[in-house]
Protein backbone atom coordinates (compact mmCIF):
# COMPACT_ATOMS: atom_id res chain seq x y z
CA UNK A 1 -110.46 196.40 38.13
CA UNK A 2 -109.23 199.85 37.92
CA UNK A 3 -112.37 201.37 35.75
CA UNK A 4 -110.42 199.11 33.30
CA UNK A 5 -111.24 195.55 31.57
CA UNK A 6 -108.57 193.16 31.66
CA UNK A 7 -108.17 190.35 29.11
CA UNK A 8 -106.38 187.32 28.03
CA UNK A 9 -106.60 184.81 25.22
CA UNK A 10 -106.94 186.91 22.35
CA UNK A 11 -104.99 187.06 19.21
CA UNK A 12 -103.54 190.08 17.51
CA UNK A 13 -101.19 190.49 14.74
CA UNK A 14 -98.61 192.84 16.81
CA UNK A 15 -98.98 189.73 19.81
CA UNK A 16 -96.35 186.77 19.67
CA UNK A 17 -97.57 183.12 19.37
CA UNK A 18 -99.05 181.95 22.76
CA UNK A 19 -101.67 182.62 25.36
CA UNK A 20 -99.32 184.45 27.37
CA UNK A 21 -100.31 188.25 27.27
CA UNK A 22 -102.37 190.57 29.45
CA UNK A 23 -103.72 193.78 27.45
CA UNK A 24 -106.20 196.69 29.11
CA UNK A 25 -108.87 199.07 27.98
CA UNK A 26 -108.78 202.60 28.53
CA UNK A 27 -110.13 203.64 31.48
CA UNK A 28 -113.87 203.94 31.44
CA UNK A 29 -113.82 203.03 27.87
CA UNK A 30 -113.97 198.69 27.73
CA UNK A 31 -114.47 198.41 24.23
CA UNK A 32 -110.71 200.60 23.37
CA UNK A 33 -107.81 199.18 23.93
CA UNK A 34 -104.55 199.88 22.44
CA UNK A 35 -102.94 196.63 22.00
CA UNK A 36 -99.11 197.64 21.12
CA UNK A 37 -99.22 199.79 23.98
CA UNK A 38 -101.22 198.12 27.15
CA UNK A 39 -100.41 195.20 27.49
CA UNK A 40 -98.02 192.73 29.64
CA UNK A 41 -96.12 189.90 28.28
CA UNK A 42 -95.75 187.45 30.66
CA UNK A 43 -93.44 183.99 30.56
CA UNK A 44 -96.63 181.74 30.87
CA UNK A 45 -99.21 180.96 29.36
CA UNK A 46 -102.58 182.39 31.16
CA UNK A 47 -104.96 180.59 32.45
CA UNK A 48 -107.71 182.66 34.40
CA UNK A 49 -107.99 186.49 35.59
CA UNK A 50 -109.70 187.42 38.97
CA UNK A 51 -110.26 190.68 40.37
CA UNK A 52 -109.65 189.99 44.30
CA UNK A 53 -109.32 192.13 47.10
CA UNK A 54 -108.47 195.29 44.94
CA UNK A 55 -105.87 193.01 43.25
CA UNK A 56 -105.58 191.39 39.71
CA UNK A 57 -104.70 188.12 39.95
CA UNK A 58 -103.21 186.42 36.88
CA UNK A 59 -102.89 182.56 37.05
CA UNK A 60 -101.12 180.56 34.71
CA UNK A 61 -100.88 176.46 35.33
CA UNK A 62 -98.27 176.91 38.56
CA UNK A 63 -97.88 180.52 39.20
CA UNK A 64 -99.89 183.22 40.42
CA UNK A 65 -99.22 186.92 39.34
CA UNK A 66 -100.50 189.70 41.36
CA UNK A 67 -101.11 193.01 39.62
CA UNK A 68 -101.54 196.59 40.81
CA UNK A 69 -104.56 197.65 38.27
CA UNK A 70 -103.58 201.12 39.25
CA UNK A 71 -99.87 201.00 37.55
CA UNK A 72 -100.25 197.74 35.76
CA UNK A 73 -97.27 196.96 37.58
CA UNK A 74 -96.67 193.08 39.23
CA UNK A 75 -96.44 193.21 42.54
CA UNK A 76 -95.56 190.26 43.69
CA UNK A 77 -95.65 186.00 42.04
CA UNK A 78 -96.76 183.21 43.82
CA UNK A 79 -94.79 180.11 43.03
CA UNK A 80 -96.50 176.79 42.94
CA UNK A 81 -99.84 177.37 42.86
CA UNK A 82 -101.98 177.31 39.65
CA UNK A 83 -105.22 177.25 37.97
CA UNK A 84 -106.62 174.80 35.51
CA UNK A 85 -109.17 177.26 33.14
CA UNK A 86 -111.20 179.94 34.26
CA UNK A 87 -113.86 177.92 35.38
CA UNK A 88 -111.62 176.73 38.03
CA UNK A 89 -111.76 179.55 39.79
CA UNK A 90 -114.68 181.34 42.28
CA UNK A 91 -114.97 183.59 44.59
CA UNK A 92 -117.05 183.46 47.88
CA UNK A 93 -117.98 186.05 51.08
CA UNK A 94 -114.98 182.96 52.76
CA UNK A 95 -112.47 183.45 50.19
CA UNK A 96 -111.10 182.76 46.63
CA UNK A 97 -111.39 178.79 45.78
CA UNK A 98 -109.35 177.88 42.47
CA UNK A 99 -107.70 174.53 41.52
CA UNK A 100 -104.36 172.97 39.60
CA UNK A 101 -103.81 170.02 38.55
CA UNK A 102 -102.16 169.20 42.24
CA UNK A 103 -104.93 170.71 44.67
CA UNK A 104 -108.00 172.34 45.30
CA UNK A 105 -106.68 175.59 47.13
CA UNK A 106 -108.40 178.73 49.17
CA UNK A 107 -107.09 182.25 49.30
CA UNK A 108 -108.04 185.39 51.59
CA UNK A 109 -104.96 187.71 50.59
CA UNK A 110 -102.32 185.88 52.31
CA UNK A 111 -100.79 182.66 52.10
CA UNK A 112 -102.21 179.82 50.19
CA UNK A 113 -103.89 177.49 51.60
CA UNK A 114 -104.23 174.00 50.38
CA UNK A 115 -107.60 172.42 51.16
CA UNK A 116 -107.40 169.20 48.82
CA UNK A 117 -105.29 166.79 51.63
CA UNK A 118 -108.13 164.51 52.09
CA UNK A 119 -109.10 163.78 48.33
CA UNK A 120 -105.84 164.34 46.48
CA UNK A 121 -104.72 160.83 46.35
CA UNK A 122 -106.47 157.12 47.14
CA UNK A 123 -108.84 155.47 44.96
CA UNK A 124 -111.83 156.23 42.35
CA UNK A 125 -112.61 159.32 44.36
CA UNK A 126 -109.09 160.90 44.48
CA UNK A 127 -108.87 164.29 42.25
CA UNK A 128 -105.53 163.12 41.13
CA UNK A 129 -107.50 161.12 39.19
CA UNK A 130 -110.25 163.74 38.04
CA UNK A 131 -107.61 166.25 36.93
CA UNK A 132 -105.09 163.94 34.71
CA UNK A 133 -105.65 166.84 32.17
CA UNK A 134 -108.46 164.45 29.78
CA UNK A 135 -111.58 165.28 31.45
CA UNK A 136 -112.92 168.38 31.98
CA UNK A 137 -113.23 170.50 35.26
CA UNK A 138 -115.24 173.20 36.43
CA UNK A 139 -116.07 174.80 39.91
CA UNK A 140 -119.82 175.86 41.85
CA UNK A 141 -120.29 177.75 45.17
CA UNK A 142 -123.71 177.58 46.93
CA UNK A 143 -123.75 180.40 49.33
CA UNK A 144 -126.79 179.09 50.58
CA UNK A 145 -125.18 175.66 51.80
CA UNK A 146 -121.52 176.97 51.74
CA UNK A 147 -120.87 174.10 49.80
CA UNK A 148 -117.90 174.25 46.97
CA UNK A 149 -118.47 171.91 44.04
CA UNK A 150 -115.98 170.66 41.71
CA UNK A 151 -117.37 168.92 38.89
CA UNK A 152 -115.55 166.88 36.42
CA UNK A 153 -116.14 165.20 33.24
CA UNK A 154 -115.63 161.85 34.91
CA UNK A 155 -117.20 162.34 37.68
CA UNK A 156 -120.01 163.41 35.99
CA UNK A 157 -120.13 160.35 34.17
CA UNK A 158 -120.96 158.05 37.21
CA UNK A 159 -123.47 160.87 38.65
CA UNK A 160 -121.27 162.17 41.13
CA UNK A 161 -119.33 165.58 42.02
CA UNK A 162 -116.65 166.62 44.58
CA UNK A 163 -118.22 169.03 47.42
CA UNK A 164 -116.66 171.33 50.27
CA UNK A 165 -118.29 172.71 53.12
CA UNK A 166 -116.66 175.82 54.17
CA UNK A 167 -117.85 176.04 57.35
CA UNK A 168 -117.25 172.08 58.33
CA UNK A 169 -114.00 171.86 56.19
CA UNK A 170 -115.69 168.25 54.99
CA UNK A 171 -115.33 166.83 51.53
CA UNK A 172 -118.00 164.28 50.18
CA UNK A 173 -117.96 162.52 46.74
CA UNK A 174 -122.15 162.74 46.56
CA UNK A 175 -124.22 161.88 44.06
CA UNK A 176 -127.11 164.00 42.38
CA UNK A 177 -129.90 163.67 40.32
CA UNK A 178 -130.28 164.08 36.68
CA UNK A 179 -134.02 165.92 35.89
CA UNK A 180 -134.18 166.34 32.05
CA UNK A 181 -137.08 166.15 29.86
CA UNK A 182 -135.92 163.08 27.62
CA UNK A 183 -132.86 161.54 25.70
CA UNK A 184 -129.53 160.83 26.77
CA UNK A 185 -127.38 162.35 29.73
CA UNK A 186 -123.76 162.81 29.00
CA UNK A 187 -121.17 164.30 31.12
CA UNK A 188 -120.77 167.03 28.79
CA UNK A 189 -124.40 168.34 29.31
CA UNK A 190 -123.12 168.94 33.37
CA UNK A 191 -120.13 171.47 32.24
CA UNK A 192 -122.64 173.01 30.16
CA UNK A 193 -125.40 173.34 32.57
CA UNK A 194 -125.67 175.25 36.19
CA UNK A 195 -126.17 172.44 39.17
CA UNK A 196 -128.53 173.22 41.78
CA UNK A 197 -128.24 172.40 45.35
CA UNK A 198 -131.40 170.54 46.76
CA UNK A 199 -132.11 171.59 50.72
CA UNK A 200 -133.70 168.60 50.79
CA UNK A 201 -130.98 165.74 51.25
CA UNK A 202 -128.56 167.50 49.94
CA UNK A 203 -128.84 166.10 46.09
CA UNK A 204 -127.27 167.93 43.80
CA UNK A 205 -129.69 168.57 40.23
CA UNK A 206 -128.29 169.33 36.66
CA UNK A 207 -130.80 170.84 34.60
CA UNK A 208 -130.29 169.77 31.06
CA UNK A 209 -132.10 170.43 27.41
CA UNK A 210 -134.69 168.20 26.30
CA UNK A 211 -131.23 166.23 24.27
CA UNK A 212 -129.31 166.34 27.39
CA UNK A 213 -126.97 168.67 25.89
């Protein structure tokens, strides 16, 4: 954003402890950056970056920081909402999709919108109980069946993976097939690996190595 590349979750000698700090390159020039002086210490921790709308957004677990890339200035917090890791967070031609450890949650540069209602709570399906903070989460979009996915570690375990249509606001818990060329499956090898929508029946396939890893 800017002509500028924005990162977090470095260390540096002149940074305090934490993941909390934003630093800059020089414009044009994303391999120099000048640590002491570009840079933003913020009061927590960061969790993902996203260049949105002509806006940097900075989330940490339950807040939302909106930065001006032109003056590096924050323009405006969002309490409340969060994001889990950077792999928690996509963007789409219908919006930004990211997820906390309370909902699944859609953004078009307005208010926040929470999308989660229908899954957040009941039984094995619930992602209250995919997102206790031990298993591991990451998010898909297929643009071709404007379908969100949100895989997680247990989930992946019993084959199965939380989807979204856009368009029909519908959640499913479906099930997809594993096509590897021998050994074990684990639900590691899913986080590792890129899922791929089938247009026939909707299965979802993970693709794994020949060790399922």
């Amino acid at each position: 954003g800017g002509n500028k590349l924005y990162v977090a979750g470095f260390k540096h000698s002149l940074l305090p402890e934490g993941n909390n700090s934003l630093a800059w390159s020089k414009e044009g020039k994303y391999s120099q950056f000048d640590i002491q002086n570009d840079r933003m210490d913020l009061d927590d921790d960061i969790t993902a970056l996203k260049y949105y709308n002509g806006v940097l957004l900075v989330f940490s677990l339950n807040k939302i920081y909106k930065i001006d890339v032109n003056t590096n200035q924050i323009i405006d917090e969002i309490q409340g909402f969060g994001c889990i890791n950077k792999d928690c967070v996509v963007e789409t031609e219908y919006g930004l999709f990211f997820a906390d450890r309370n909902h699944i949650y859609k953004y078009t540069g307005g208010s926040v919108e929470i999308i989660s209602y229908p899954i957040d709570t009941g039984n094995s399906q619930s992602w209250t109980l995919h997102n206790t903070g031990t298993h591991k989460i990451k998010m898909y979009f297929s643009s071709k069946l404007n379908l969100l996915m949100i895989v997680s570690t247990l989930a992946a375990g019993t084959s199965r993976v939380f989807t979204y249509h856009v368009l029909k606001q519908r959640w499913d818990y479906r099930r997809f097939e594993i096509k590897d060329s021998g050994g074990d499956f684990n639900s590691q090898s899913i986080m590792n690996n890129i899922l791929i929508p089938s247009k026939l029946g909707g299965n979802l396939y993970a693709f794994t190595s020949a060790e399922g890893k």
